[in-house]
N, C-alpha and C. Protein backbone atom coordinates (compact mmCIF):
# COMPACT_ATOMS: atom_id res chain seq x y z
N UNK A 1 -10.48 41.04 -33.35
CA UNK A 1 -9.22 41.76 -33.36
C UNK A 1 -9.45 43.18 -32.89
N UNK A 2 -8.34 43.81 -32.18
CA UNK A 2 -8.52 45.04 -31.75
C UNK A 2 -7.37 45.80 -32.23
N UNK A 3 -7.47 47.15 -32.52
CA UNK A 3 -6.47 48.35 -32.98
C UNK A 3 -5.97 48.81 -31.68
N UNK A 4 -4.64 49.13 -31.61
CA UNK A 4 -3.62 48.74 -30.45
C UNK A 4 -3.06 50.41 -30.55
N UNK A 5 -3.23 51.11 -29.09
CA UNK A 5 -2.86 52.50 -29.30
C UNK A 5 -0.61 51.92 -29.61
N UNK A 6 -0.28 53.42 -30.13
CA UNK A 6 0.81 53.36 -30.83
C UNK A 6 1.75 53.93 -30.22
N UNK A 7 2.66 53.74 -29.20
CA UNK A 7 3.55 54.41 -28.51
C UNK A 7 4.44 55.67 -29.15
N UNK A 8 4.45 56.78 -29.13
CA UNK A 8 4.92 58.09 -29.73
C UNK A 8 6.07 58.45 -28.77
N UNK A 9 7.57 58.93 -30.11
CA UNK A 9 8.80 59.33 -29.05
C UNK A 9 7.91 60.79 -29.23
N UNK A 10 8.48 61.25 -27.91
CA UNK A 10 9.75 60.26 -26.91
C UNK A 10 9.13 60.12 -25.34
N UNK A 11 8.16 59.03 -25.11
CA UNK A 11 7.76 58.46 -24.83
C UNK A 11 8.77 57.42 -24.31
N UNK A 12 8.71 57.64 -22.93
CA UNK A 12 9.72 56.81 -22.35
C UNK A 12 9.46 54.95 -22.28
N UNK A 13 8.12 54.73 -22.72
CA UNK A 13 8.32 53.55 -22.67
C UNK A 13 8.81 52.67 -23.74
N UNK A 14 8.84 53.26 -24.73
CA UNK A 14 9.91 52.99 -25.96
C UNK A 14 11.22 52.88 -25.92
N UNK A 15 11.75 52.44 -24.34
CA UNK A 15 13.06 52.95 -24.45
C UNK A 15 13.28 51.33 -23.49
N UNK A 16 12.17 50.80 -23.26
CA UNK A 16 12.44 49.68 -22.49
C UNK A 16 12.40 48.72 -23.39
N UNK A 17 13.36 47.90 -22.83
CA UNK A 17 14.23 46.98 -23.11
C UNK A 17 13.63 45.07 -23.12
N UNK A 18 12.53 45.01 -24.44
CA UNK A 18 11.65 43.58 -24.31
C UNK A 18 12.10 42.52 -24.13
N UNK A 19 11.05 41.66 -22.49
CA UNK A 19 11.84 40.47 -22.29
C UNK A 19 11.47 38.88 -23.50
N UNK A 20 12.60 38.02 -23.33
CA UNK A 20 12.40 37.08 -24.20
C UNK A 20 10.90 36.26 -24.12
N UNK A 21 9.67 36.15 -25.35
CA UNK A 21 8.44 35.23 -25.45
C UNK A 21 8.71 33.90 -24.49
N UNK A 22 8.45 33.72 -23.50
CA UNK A 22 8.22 32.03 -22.86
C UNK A 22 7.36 31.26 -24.17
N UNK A 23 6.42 31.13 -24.14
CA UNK A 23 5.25 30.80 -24.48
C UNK A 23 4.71 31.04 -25.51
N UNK A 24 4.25 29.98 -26.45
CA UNK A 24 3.72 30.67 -27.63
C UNK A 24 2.36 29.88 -27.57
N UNK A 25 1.29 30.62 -27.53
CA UNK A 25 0.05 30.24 -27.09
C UNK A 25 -1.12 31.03 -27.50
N UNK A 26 -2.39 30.98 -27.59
CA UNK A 26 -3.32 31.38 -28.56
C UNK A 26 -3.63 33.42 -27.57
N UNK A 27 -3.07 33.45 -26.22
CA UNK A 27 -3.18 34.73 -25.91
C UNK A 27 -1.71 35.65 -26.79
N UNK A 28 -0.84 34.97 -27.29
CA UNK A 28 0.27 35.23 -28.16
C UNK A 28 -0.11 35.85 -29.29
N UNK A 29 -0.64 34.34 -29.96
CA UNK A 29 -1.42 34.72 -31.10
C UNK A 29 -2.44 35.74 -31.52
N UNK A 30 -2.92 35.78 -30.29
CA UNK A 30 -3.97 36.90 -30.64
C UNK A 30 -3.74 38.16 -30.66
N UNK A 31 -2.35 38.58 -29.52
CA UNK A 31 -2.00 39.79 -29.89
C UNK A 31 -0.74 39.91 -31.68
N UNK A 32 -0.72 38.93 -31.54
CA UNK A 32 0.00 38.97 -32.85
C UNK A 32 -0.85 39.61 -34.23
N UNK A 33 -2.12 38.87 -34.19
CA UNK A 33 -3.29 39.21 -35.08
C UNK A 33 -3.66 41.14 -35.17
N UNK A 34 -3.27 41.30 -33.77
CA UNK A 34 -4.49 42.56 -33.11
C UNK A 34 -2.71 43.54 -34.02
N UNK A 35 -1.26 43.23 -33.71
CA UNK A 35 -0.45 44.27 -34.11
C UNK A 35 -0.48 44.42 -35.73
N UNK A 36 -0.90 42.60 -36.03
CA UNK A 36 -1.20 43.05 -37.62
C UNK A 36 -2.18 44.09 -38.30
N UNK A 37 -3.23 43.95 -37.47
CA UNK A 37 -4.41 44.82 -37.62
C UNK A 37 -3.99 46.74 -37.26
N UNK A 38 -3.68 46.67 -36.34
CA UNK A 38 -2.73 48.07 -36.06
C UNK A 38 -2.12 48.44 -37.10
N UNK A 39 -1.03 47.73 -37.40
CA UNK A 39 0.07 48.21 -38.40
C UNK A 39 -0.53 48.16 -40.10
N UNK A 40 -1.49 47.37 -40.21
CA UNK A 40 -2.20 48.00 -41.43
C UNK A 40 -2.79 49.24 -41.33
N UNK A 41 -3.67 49.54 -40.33
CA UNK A 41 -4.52 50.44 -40.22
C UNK A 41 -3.55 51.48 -40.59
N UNK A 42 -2.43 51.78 -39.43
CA UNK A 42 -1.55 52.64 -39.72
C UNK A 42 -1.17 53.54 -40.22
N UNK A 43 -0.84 53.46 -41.98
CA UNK A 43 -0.49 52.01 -42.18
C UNK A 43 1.16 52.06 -42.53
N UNK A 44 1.67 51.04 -41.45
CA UNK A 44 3.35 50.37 -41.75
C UNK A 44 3.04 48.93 -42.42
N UNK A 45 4.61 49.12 -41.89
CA UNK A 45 5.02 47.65 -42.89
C UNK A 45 5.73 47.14 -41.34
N UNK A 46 5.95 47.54 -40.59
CA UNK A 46 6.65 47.29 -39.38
C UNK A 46 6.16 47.25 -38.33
N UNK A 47 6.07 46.19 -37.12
CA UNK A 47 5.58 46.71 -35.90
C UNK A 47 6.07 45.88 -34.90
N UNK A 48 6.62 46.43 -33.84
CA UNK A 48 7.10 46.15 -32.77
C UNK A 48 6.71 46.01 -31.59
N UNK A 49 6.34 44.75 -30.89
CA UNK A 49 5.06 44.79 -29.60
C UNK A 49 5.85 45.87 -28.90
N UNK A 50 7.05 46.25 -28.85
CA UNK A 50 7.19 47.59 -27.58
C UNK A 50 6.40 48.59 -28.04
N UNK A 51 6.55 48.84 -29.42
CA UNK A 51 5.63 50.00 -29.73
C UNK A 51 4.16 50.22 -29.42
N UNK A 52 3.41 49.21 -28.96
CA UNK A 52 2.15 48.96 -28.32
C UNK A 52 2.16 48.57 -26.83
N UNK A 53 3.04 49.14 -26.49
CA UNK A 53 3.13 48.92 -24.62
C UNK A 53 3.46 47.55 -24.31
N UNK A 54 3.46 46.57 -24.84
CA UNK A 54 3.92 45.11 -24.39
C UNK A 54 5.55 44.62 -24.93
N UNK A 55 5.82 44.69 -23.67
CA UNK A 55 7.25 44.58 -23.53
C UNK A 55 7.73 43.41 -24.16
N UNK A 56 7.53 42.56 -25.00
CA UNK A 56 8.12 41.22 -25.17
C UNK A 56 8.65 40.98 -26.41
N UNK A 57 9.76 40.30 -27.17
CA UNK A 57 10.43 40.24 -27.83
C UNK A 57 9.82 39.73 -29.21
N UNK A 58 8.66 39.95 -30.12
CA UNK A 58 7.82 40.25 -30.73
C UNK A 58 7.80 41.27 -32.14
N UNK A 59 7.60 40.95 -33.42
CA UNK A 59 7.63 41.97 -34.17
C UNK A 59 7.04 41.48 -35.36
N UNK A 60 6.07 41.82 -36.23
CA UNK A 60 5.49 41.67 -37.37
C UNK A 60 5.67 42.35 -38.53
N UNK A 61 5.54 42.13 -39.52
CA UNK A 61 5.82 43.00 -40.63
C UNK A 61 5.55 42.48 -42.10
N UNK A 62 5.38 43.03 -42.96
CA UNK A 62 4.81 42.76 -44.42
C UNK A 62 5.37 43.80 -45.13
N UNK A 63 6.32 43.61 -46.15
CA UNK A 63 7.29 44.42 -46.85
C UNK A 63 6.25 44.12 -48.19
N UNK A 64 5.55 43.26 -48.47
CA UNK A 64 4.70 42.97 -49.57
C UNK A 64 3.90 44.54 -50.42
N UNK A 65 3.29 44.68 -51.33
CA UNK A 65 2.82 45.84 -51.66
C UNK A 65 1.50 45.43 -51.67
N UNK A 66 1.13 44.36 -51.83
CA UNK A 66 -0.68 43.70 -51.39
C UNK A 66 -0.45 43.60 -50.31
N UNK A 67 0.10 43.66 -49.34
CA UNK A 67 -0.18 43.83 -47.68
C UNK A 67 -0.62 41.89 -47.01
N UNK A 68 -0.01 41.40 -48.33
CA UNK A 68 0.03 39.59 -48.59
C UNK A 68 0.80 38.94 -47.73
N UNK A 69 1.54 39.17 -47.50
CA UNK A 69 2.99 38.46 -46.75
C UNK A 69 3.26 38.40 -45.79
N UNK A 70 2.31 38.59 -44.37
CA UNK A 70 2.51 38.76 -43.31
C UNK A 70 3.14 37.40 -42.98
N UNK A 71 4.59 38.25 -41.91
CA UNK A 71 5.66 37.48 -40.94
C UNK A 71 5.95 38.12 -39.49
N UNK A 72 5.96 36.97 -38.53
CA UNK A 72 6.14 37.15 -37.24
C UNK A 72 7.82 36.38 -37.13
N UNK A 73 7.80 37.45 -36.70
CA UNK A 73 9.35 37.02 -35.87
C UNK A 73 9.16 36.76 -34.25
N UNK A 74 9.34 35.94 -33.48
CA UNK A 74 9.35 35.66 -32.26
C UNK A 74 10.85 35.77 -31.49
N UNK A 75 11.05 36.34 -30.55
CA UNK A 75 12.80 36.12 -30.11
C UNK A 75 13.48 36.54 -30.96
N UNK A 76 13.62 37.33 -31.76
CA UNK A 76 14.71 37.43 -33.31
C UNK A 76 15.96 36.92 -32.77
N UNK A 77 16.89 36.73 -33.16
CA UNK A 77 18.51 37.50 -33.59
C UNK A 77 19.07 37.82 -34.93
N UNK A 78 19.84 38.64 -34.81
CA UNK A 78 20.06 39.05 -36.04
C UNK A 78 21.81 38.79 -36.33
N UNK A 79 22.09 38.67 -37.33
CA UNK A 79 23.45 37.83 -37.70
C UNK A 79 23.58 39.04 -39.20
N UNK A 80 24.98 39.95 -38.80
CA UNK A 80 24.97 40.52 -40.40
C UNK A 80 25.91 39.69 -41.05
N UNK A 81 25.53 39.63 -42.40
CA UNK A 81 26.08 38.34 -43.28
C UNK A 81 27.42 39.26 -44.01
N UNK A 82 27.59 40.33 -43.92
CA UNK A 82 28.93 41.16 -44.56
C UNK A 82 28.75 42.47 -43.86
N UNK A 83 30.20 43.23 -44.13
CA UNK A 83 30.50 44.31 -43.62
C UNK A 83 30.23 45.38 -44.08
N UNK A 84 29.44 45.20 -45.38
CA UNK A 84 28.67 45.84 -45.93
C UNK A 84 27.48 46.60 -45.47
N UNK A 85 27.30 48.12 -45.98
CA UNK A 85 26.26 48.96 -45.50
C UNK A 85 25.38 49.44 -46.29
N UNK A 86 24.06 50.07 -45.85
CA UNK A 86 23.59 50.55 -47.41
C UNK A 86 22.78 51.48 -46.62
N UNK A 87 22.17 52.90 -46.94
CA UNK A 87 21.37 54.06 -46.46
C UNK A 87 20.39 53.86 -47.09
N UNK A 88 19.17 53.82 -45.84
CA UNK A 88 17.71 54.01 -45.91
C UNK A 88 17.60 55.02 -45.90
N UNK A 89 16.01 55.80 -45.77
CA UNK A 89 15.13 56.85 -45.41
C UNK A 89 14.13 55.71 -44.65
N UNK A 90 14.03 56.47 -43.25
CA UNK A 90 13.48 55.01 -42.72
C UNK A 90 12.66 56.36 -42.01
N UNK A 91 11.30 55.73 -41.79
CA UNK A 91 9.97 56.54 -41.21
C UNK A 91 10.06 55.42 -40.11
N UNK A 92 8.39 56.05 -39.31
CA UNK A 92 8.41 54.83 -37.58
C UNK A 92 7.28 55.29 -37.65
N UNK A 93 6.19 54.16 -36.99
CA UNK A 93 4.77 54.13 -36.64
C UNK A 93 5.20 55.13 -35.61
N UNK A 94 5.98 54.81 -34.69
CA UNK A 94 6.39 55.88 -33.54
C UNK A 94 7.08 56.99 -33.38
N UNK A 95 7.48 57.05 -34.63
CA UNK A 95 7.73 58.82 -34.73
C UNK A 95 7.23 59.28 -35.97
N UNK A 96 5.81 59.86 -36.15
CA UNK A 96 5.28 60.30 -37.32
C UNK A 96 5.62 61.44 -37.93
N UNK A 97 5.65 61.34 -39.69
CA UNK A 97 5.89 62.30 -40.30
C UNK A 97 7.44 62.81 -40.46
N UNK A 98 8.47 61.78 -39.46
CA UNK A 98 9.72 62.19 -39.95
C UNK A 98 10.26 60.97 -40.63
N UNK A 99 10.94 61.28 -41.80
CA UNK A 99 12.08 60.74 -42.38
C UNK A 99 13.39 60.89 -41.84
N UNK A 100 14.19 59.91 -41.47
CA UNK A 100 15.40 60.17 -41.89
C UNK A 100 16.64 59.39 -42.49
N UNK A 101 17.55 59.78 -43.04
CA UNK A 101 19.03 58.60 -43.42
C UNK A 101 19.63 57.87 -42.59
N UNK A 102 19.87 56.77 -42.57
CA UNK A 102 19.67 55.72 -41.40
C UNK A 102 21.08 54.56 -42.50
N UNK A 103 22.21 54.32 -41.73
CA UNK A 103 22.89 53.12 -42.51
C UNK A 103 23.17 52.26 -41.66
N UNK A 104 22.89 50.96 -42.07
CA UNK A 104 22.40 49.22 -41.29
C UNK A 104 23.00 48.82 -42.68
N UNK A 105 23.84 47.40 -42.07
CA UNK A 105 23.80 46.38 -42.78
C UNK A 105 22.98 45.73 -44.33
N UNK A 106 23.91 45.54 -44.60
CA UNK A 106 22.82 45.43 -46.30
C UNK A 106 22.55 43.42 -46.28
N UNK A 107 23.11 42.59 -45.74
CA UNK A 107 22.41 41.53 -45.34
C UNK A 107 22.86 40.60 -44.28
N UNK A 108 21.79 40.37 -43.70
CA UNK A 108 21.73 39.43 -42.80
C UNK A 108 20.84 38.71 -42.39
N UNK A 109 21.05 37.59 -41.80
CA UNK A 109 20.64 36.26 -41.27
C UNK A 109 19.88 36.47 -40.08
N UNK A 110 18.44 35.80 -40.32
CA UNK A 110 17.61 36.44 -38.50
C UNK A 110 17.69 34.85 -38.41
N UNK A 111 17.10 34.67 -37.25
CA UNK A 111 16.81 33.57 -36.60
C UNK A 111 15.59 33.53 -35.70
N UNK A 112 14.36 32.91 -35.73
CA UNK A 112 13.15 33.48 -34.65
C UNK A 112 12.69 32.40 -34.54
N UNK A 113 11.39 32.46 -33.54
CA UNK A 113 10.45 31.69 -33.77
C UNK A 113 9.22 32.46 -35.02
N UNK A 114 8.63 31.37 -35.20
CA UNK A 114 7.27 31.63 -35.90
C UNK A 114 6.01 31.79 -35.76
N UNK A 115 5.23 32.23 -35.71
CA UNK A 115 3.52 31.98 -35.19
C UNK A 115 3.46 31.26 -34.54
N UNK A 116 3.59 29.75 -35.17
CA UNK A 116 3.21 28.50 -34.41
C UNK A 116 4.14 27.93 -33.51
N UNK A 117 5.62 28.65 -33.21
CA UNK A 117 6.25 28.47 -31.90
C UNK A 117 7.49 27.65 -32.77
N UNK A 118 7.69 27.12 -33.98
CA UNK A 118 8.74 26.32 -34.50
C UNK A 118 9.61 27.55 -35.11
N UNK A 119 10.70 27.15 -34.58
CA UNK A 119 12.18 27.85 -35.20
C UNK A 119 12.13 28.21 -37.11
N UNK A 120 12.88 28.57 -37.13
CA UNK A 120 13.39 29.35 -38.70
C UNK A 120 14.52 30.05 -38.58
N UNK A 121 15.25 29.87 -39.97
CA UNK A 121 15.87 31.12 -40.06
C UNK A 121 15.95 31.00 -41.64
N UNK A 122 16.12 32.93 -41.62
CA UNK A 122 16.42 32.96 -43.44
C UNK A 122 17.43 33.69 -43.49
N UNK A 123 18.11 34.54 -44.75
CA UNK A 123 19.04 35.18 -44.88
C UNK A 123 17.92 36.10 -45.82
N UNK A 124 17.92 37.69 -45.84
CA UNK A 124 17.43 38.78 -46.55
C UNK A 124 18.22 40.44 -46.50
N UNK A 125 18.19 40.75 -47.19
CA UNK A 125 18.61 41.79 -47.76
C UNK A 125 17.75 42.99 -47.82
N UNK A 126 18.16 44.44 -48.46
CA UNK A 126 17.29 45.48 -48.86
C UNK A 126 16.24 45.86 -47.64
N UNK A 127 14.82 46.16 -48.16
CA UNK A 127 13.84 46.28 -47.68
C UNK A 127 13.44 45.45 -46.24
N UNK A 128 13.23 44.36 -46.77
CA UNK A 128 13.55 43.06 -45.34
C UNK A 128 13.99 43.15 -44.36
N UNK A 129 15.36 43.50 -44.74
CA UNK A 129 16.62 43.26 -43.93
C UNK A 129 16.61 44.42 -42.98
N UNK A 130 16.34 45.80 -43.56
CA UNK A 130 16.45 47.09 -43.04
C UNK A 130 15.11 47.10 -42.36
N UNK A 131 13.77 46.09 -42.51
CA UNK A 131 12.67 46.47 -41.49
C UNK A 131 13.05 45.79 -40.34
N UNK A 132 13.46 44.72 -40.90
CA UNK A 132 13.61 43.80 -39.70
C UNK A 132 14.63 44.17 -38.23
N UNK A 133 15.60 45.01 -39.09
CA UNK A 133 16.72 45.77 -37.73
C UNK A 133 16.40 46.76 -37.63
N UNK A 134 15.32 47.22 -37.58
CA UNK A 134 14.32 48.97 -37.68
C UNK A 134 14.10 47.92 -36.43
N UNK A 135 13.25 47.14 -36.39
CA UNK A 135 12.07 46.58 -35.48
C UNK A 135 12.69 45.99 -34.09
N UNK A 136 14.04 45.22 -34.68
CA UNK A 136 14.71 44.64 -33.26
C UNK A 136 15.20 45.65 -32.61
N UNK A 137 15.94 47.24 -33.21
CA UNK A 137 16.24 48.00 -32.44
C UNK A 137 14.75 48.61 -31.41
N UNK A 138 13.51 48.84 -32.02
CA UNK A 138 12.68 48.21 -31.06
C UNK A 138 12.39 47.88 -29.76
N UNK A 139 12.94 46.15 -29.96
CA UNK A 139 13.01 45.54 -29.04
C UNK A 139 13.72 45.75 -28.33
N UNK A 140 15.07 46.41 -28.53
CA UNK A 140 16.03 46.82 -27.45
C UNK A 140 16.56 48.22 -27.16
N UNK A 141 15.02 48.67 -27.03
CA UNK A 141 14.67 50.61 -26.42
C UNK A 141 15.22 51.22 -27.38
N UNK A 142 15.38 50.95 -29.02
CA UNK A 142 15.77 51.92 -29.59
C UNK A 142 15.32 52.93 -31.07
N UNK A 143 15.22 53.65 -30.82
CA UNK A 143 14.41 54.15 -32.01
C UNK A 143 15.25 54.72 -33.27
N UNK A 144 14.79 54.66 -35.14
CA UNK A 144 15.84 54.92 -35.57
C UNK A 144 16.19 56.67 -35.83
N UNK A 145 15.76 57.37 -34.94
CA UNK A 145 16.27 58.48 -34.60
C UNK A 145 17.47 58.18 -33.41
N UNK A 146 17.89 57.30 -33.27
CA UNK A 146 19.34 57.02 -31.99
C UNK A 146 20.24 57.07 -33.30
N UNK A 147 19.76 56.84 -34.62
CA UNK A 147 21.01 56.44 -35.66
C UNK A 147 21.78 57.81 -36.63
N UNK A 148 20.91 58.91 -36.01
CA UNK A 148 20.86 60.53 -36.68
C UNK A 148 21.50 61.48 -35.72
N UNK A 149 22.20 62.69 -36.21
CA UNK A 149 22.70 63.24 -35.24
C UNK A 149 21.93 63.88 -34.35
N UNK A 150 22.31 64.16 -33.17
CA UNK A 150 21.88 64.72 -31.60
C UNK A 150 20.37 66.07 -31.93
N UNK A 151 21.40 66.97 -32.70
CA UNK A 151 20.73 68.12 -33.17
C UNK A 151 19.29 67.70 -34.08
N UNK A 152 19.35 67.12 -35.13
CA UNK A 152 18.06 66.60 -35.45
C UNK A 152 16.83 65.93 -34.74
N UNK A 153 17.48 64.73 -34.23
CA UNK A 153 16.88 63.99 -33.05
C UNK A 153 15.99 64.86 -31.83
N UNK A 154 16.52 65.86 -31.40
CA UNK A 154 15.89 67.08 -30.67
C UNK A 154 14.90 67.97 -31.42
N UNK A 155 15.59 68.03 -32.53
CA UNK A 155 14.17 69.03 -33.02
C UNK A 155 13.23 67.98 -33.37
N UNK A 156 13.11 66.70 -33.67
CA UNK A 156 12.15 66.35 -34.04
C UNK A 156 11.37 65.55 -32.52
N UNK A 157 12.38 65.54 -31.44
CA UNK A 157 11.51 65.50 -30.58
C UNK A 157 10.89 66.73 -29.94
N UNK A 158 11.14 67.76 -30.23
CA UNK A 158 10.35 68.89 -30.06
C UNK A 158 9.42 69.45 -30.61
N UNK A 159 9.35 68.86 -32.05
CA UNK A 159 8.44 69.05 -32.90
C UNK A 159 7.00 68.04 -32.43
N UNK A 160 7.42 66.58 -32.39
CA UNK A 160 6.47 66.04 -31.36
C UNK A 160 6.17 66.19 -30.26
N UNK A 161 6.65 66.65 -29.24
CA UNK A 161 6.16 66.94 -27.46
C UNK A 161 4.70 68.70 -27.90
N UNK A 162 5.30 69.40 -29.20
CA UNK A 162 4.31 70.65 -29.48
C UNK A 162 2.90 69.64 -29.97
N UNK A 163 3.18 68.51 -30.92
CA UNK A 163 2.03 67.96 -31.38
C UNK A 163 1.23 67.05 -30.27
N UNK A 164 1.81 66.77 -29.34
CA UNK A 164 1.27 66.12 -28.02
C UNK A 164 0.67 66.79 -27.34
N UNK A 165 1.18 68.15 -26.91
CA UNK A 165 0.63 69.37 -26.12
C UNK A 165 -0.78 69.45 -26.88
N UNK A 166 -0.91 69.83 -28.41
CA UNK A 166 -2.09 70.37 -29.16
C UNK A 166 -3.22 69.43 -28.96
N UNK A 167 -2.63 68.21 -28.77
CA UNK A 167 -3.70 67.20 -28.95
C UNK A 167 -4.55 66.95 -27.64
N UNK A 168 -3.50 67.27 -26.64
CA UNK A 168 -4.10 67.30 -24.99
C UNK A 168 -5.35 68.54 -24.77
């Protein structure tokens, strides 16, 4: 297994838009293994193959507190089960060190493939529910600083482009 560099906003390739998995096959698998290994190291609970430069519709995650429960979502969709909302404080492997208030759906229905390429779906709530649409926005170029106002979103991408400069 290998530790997978971590795409940082605002970093334009975070903004592209992952195409649907063909194939679920042991070069699949293996990067599946390598984002689990990443996202512990980390350490999240969330990880999104865009966030590691590979564009494909892909996302792992372990909401567990033993770091026990690892799940792959393949292809997601996401289905909200009520009109109901609820506010996170939601952090990002890809934007470090900020928090912010973030309101998503309080439950809904995914639908994916699995590791081994066979369908699923569950219905989850809370924690789950809110990683899991952290991660598909993700998949479709979006980070959850798109969900905060303009003015914040800028300073904290300015606050990162100074920590990018230091590090160069």
């Amino acid at each position: 297994m290998a530790l997978l560099d971590i795409l940082e906003f605002p970093d334009p390739r975070l903004r592209t838009v992952a195409k649907p998995v063909e194939k679920v096959d042991d070069e699949l698998r293996k990067l599946i293994d390598d984002m689990f290994e990443t996202m512990y190291a980390a350490p999240g609970i969330g990880l999104a193959a865009s966030q590691v430069n590979v564009h494909k519709r892909l996302l792992v995650l372990d909401v567990s507190d033993d770091h026990n429960e690892p799940m792959v979502f393949i292809n997601p969709e996401v289905t909200p089960l009520t009109g109901e909302t609820k506010t996170y404080d939601e952090g990002c492997l890809s934007v470090p060190g900020f928090y912010e208030t973030v309101e998503r759906p309080d439950r809904i229905k995914v639908r994916a493939l699995g590791r081994d390429g066979e369908p699923f779906e569950m219905e989850c709530d809370g924690l789950l529910a809110v990683c899991l649409q952290h991660e598909i926005d993700h998949l479709d170029g979006k980070l959850f600083v798109d969900h905060i106002s303009r003015l914040k979103r800028d300073r904290i991408r300015k606050k990162l482009e100074k920590v990018h400069r230091q590090r160069a």
